[in-house]
PDB file of N, CA and C in Angstrom:
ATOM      1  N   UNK A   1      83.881 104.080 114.670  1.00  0.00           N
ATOM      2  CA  UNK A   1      84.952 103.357 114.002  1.00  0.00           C
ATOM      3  C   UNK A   1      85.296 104.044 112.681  1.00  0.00           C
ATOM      4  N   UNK A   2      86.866 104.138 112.572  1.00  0.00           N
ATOM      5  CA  UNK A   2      87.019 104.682 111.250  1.00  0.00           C
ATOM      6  C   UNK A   2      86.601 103.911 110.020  1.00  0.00           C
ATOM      7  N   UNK A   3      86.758 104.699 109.071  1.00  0.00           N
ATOM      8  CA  UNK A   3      85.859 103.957 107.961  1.00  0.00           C
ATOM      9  C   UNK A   3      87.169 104.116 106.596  1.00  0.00           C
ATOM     10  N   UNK A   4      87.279 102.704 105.568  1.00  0.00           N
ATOM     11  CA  UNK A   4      88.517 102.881 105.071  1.00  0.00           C
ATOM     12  C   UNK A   4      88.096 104.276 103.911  1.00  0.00           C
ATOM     13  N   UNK A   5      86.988 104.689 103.652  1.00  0.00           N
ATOM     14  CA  UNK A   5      86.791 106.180 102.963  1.00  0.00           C
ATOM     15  C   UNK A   5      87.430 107.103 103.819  1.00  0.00           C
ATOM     16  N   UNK A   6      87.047 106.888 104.961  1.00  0.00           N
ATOM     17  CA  UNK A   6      87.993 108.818 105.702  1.00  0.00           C
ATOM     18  C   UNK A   6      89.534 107.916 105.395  1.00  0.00           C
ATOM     19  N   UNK A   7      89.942 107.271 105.823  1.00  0.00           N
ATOM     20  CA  UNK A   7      91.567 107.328 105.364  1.00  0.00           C
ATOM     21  C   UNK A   7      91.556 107.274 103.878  1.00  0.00           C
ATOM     22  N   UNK A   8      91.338 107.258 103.136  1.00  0.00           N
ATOM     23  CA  UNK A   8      91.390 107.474 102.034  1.00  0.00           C
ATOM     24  C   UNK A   8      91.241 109.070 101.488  1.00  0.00           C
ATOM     25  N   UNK A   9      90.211 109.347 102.228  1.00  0.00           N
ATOM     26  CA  UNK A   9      90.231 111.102 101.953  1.00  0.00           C
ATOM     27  C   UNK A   9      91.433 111.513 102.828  1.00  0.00           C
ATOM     28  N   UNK A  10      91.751 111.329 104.186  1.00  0.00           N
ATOM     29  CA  UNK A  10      93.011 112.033 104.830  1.00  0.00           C
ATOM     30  C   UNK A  10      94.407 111.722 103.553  1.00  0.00           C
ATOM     31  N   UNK A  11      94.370 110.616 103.180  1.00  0.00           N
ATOM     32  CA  UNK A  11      95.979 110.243 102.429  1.00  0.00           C
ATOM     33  C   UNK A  11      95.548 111.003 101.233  1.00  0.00           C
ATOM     34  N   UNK A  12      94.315 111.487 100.695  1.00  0.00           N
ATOM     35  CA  UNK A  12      94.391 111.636  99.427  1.00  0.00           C
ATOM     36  C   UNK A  12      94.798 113.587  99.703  1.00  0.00           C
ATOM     37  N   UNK A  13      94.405 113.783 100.798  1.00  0.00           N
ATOM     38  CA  UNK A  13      94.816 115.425 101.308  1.00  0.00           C
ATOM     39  C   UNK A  13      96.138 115.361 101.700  1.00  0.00           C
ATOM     40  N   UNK A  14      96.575 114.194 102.307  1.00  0.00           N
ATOM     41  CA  UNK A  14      98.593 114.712 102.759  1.00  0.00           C
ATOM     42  C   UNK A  14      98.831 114.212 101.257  1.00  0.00           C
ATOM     43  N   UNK A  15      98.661 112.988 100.093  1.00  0.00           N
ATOM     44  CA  UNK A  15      99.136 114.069  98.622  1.00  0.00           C
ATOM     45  C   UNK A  15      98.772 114.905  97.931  1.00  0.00           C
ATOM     46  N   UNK A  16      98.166 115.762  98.570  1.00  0.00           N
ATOM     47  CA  UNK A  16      97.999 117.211  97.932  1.00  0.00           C
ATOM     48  C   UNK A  16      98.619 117.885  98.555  1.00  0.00           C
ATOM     49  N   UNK A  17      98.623 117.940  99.258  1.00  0.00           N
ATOM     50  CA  UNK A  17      99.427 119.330 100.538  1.00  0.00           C
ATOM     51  C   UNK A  17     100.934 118.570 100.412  1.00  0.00           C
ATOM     52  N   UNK A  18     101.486 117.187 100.055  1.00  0.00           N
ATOM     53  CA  UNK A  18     102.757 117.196  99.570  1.00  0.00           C
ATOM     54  C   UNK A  18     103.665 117.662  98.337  1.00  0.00           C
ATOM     55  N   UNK A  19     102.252 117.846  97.205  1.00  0.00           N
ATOM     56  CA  UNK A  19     102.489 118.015  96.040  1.00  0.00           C
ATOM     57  C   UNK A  19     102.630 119.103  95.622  1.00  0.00           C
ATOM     58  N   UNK A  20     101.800 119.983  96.348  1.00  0.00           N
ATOM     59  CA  UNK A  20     101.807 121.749  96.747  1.00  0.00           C
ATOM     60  C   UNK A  20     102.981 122.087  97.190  1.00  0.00           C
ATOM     61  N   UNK A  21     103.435 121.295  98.305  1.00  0.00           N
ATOM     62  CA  UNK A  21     104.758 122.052  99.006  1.00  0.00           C
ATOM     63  C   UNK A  21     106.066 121.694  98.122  1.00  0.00           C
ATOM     64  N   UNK A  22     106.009 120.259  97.164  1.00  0.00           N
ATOM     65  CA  UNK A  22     106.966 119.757  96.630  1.00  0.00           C
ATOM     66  C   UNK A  22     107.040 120.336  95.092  1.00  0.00           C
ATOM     67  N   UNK A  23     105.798 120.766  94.539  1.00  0.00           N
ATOM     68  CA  UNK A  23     105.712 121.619  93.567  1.00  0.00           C
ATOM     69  C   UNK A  23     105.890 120.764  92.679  1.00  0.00           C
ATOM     70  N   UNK A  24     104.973 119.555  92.510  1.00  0.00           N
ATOM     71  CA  UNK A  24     104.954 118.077  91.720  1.00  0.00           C
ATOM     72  C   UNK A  24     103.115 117.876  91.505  1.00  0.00           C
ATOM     73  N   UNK A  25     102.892 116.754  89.947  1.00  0.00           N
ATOM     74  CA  UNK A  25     101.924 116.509  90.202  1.00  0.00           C
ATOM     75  C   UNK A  25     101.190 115.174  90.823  1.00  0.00           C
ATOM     76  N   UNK A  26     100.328 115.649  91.647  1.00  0.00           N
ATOM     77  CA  UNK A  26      99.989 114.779  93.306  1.00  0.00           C
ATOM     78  C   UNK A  26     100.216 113.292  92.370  1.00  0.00           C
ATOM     79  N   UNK A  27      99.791 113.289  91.428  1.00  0.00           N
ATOM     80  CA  UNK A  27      99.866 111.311  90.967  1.00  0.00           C
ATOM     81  C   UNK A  27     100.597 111.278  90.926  1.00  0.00           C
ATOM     82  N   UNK A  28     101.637 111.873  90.704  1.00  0.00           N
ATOM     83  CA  UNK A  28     103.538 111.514  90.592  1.00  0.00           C
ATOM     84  C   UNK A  28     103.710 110.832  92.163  1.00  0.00           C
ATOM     85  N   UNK A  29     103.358 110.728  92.841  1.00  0.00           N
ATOM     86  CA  UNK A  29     103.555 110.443  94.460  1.00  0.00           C
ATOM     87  C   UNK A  29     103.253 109.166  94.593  1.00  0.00           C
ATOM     88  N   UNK A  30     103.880 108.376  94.873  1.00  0.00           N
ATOM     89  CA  UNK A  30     103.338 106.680  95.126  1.00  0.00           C
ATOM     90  C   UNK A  30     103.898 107.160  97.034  1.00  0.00           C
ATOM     91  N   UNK A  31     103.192 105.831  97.449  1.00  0.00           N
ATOM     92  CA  UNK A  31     103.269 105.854  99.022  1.00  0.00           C
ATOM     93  C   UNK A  31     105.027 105.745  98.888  1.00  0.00           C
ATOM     94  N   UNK A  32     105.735 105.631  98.336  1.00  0.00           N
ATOM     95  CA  UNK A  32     107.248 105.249  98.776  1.00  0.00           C
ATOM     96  C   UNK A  32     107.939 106.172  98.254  1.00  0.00           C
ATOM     97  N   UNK A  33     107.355 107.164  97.018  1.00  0.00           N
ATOM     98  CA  UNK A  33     108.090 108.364  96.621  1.00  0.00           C
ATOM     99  C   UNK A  33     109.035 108.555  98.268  1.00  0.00           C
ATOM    100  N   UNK A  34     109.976 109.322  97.449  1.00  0.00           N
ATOM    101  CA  UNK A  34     111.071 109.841  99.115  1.00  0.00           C
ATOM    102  C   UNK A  34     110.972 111.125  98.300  1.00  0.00           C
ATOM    103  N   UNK A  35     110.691 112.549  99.198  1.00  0.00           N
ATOM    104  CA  UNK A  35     110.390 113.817  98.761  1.00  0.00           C
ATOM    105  C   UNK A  35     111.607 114.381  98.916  1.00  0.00           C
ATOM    106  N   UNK A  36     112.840 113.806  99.130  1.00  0.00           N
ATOM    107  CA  UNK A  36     114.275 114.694  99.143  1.00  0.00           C
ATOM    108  C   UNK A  36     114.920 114.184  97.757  1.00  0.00           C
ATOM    109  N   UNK A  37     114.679 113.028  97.566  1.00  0.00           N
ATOM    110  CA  UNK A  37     115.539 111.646  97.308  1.00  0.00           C
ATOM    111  C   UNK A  37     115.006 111.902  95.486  1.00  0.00           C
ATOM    112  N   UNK A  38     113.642 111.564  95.033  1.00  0.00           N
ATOM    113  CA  UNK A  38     112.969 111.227  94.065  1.00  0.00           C
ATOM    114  C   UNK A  38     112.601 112.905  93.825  1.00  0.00           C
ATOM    115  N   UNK A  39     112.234 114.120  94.640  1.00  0.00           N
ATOM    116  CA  UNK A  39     111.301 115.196  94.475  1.00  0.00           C
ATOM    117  C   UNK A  39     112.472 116.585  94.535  1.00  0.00           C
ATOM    118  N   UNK A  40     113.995 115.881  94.833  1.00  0.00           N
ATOM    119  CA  UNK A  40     114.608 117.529  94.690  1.00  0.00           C
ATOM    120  C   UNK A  40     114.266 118.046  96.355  1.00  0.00           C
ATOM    121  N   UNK A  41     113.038 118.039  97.430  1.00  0.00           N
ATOM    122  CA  UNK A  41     112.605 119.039  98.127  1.00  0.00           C
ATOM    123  C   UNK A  41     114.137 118.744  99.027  1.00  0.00           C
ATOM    124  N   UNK A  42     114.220 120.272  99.391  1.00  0.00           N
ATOM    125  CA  UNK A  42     115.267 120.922 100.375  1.00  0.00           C
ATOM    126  C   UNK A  42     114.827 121.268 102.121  1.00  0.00           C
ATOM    127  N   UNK A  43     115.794 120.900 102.710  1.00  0.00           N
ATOM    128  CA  UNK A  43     115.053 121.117 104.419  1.00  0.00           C
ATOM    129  C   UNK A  43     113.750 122.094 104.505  1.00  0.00           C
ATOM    130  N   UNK A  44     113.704 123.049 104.098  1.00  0.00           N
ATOM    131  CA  UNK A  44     112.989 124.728 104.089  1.00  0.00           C
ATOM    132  C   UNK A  44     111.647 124.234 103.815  1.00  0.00           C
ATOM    133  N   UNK A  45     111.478 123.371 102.959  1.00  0.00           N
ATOM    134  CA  UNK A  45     110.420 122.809 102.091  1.00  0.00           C
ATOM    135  C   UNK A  45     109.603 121.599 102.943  1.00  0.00           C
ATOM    136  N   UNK A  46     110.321 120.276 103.369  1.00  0.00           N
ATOM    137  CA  UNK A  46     110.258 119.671 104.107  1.00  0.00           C
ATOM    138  C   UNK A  46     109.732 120.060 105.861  1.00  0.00           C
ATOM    139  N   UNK A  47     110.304 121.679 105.970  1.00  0.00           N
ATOM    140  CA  UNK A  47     109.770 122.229 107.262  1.00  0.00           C
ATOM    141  C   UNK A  47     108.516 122.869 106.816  1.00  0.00           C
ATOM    142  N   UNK A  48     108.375 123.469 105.960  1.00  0.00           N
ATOM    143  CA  UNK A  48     107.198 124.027 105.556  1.00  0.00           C
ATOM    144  C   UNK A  48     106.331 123.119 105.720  1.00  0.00           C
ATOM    145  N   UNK A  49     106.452 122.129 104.922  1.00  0.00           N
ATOM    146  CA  UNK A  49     105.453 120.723 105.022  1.00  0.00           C
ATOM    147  C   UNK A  49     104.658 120.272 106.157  1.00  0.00           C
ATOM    148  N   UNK A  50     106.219 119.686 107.111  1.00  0.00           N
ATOM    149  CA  UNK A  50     105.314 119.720 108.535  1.00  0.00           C
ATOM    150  C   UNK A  50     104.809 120.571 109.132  1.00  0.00           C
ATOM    151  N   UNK A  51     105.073 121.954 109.210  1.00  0.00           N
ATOM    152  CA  UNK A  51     104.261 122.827 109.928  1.00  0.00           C
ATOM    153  C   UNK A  51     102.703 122.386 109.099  1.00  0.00           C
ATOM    154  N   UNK A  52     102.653 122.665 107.765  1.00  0.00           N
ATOM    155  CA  UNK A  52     101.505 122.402 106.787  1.00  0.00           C
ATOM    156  C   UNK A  52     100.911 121.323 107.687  1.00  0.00           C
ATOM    157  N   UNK A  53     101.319 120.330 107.888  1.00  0.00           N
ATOM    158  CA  UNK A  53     100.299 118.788 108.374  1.00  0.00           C
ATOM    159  C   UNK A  53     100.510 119.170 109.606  1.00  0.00           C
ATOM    160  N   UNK A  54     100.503 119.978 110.316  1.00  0.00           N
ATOM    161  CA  UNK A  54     100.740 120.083 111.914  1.00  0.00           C
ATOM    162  C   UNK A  54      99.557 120.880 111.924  1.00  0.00           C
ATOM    163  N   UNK A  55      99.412 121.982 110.853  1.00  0.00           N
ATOM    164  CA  UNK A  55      98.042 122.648 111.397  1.00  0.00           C
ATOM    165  C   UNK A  55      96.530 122.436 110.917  1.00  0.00           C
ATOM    166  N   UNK A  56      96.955 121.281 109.621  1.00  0.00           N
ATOM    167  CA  UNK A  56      95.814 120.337 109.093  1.00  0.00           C
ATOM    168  C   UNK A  56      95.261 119.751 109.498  1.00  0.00           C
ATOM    169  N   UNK A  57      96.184 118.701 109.950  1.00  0.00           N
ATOM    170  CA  UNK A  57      95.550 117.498 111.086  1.00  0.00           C
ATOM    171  C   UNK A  57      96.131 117.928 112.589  1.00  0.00           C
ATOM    172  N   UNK A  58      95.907 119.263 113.130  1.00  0.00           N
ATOM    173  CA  UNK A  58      95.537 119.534 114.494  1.00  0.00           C
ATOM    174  C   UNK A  58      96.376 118.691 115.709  1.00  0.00           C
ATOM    175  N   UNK A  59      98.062 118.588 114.948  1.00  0.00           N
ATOM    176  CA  UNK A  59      98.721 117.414 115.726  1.00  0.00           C
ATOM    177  C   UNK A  59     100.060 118.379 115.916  1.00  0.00           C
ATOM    178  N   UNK A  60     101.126 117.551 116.914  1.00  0.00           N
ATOM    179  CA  UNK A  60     102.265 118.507 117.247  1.00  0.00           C
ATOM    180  C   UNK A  60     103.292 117.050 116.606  1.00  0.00           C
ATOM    181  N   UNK A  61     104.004 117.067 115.624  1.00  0.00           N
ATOM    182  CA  UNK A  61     104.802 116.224 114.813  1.00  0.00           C
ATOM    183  C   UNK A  61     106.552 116.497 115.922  1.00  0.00           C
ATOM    184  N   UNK A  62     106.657 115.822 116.832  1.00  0.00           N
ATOM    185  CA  UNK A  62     107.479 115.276 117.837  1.00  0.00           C
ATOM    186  C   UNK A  62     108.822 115.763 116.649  1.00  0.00           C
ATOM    187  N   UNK A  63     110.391 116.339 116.988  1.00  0.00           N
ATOM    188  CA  UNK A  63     111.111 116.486 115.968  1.00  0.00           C
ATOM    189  C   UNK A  63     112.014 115.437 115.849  1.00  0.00           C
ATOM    190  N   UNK A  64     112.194 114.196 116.706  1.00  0.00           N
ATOM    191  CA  UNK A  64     112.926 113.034 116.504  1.00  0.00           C
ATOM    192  C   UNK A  64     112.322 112.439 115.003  1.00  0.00           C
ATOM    193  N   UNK A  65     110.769 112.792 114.771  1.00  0.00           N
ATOM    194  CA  UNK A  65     109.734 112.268 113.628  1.00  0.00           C
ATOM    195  C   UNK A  65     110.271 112.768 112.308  1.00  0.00           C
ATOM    196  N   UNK A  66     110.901 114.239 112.434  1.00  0.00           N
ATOM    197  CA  UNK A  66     110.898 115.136 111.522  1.00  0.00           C
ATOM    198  C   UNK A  66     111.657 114.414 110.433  1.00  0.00           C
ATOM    199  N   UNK A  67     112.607 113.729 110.714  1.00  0.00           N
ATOM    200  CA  UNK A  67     113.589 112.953 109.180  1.00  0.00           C
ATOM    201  C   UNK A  67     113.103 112.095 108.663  1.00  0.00           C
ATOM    202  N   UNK A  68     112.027 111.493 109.409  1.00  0.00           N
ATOM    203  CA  UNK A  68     111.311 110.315 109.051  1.00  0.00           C
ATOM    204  C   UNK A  68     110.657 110.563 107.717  1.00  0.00           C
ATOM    205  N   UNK A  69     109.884 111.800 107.771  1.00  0.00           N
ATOM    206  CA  UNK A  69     108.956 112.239 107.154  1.00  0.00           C
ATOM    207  C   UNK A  69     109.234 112.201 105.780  1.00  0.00           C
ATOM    208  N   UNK A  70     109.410 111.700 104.933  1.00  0.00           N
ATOM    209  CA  UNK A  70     109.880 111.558 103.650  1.00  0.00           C
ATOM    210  C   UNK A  70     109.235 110.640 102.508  1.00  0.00           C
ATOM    211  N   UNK A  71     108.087 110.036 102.870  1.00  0.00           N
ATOM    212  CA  UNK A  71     106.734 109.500 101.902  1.00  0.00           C
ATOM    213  C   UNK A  71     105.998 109.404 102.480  1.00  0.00           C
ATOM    214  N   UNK A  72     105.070 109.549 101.492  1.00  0.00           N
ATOM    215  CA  UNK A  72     103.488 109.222 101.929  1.00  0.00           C
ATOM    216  C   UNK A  72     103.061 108.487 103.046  1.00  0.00           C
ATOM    217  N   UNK A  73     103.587 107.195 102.833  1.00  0.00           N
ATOM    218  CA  UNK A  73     103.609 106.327 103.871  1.00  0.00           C
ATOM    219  C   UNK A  73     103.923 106.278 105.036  1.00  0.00           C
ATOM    220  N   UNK A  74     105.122 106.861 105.232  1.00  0.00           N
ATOM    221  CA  UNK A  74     105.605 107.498 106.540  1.00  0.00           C
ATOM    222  C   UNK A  74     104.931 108.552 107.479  1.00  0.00           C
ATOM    223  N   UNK A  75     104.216 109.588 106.253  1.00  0.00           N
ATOM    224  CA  UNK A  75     103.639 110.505 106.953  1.00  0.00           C
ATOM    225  C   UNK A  75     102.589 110.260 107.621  1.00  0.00           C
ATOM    226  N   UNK A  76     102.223 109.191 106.835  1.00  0.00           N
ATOM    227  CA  UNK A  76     100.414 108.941 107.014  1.00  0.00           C
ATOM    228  C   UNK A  76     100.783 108.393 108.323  1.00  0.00           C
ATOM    229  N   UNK A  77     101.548 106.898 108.437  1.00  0.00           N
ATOM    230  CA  UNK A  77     101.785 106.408 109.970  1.00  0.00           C
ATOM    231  C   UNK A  77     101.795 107.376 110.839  1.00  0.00           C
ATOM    232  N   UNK A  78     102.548 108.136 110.493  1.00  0.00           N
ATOM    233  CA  UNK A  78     102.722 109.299 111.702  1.00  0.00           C
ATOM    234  C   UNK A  78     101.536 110.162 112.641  1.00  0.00           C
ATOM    235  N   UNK A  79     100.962 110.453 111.745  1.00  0.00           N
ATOM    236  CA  UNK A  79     100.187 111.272 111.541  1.00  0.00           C
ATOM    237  C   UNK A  79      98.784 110.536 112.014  1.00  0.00           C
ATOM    238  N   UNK A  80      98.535 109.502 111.695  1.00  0.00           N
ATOM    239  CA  UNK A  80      97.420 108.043 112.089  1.00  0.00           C
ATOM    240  C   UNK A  80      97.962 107.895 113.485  1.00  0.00           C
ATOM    241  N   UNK A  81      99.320 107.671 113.963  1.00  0.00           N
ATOM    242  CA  UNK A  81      99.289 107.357 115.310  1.00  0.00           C
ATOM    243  C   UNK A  81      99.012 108.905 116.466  1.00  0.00           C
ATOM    244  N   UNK A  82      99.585 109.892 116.153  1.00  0.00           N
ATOM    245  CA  UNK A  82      99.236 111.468 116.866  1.00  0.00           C
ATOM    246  C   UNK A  82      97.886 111.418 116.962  1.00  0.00           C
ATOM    247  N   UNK A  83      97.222 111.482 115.790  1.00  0.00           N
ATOM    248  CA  UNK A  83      95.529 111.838 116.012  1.00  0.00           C
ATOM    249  C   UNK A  83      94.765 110.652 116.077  1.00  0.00           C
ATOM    250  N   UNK A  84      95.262 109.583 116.100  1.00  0.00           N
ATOM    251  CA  UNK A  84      94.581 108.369 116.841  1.00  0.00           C
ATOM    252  C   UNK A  84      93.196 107.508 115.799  1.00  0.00           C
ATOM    253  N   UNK A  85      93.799 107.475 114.307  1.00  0.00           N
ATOM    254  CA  UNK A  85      92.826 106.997 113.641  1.00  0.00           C
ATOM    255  C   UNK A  85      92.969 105.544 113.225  1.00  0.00           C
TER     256      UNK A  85
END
């Protein structure tokens, strides 16, 4: 059974690897930040990203998902339902 520490370490790694790609610092990120909207990031950036969490968490991010992807929160769902945590 997952344990609420590993999700806590996975969300605390997709805001780092968001903050890296968004070129922000990771506490600036609340779960509802929007990374186009609030962060400036441009498609290029946003693709970078998902490839980034595609080869992190060992998942294939479906591209109907791809617009979704725009906070924390969103990602994490995403990303929690692919790898099944």
């Amino acid at each position: 059974m997952e344990t609420t520490a590993m999700n806590e370490q996975r969300l605390a790694r997709i805001r780092v690897m968001a903050a890296e790609h968004l070129e922000v610092d990771p506490e600036t990120l609340t779960m509802t930040t929007d990374f186009a909207r609030d962060c400036g990031a441009d498609s290029l950036v946003l693709m970078d990203f998902r490839a980034a969490l595609e080869e992190e968490f060992e998942v294939t991010i479906a591209q109907q998902d791809w617009d979704d992807l725009l906070t924390l929160e969103r990602v994490y769902q995403v990303l929690a339902d692919l790898a099944g945590w």
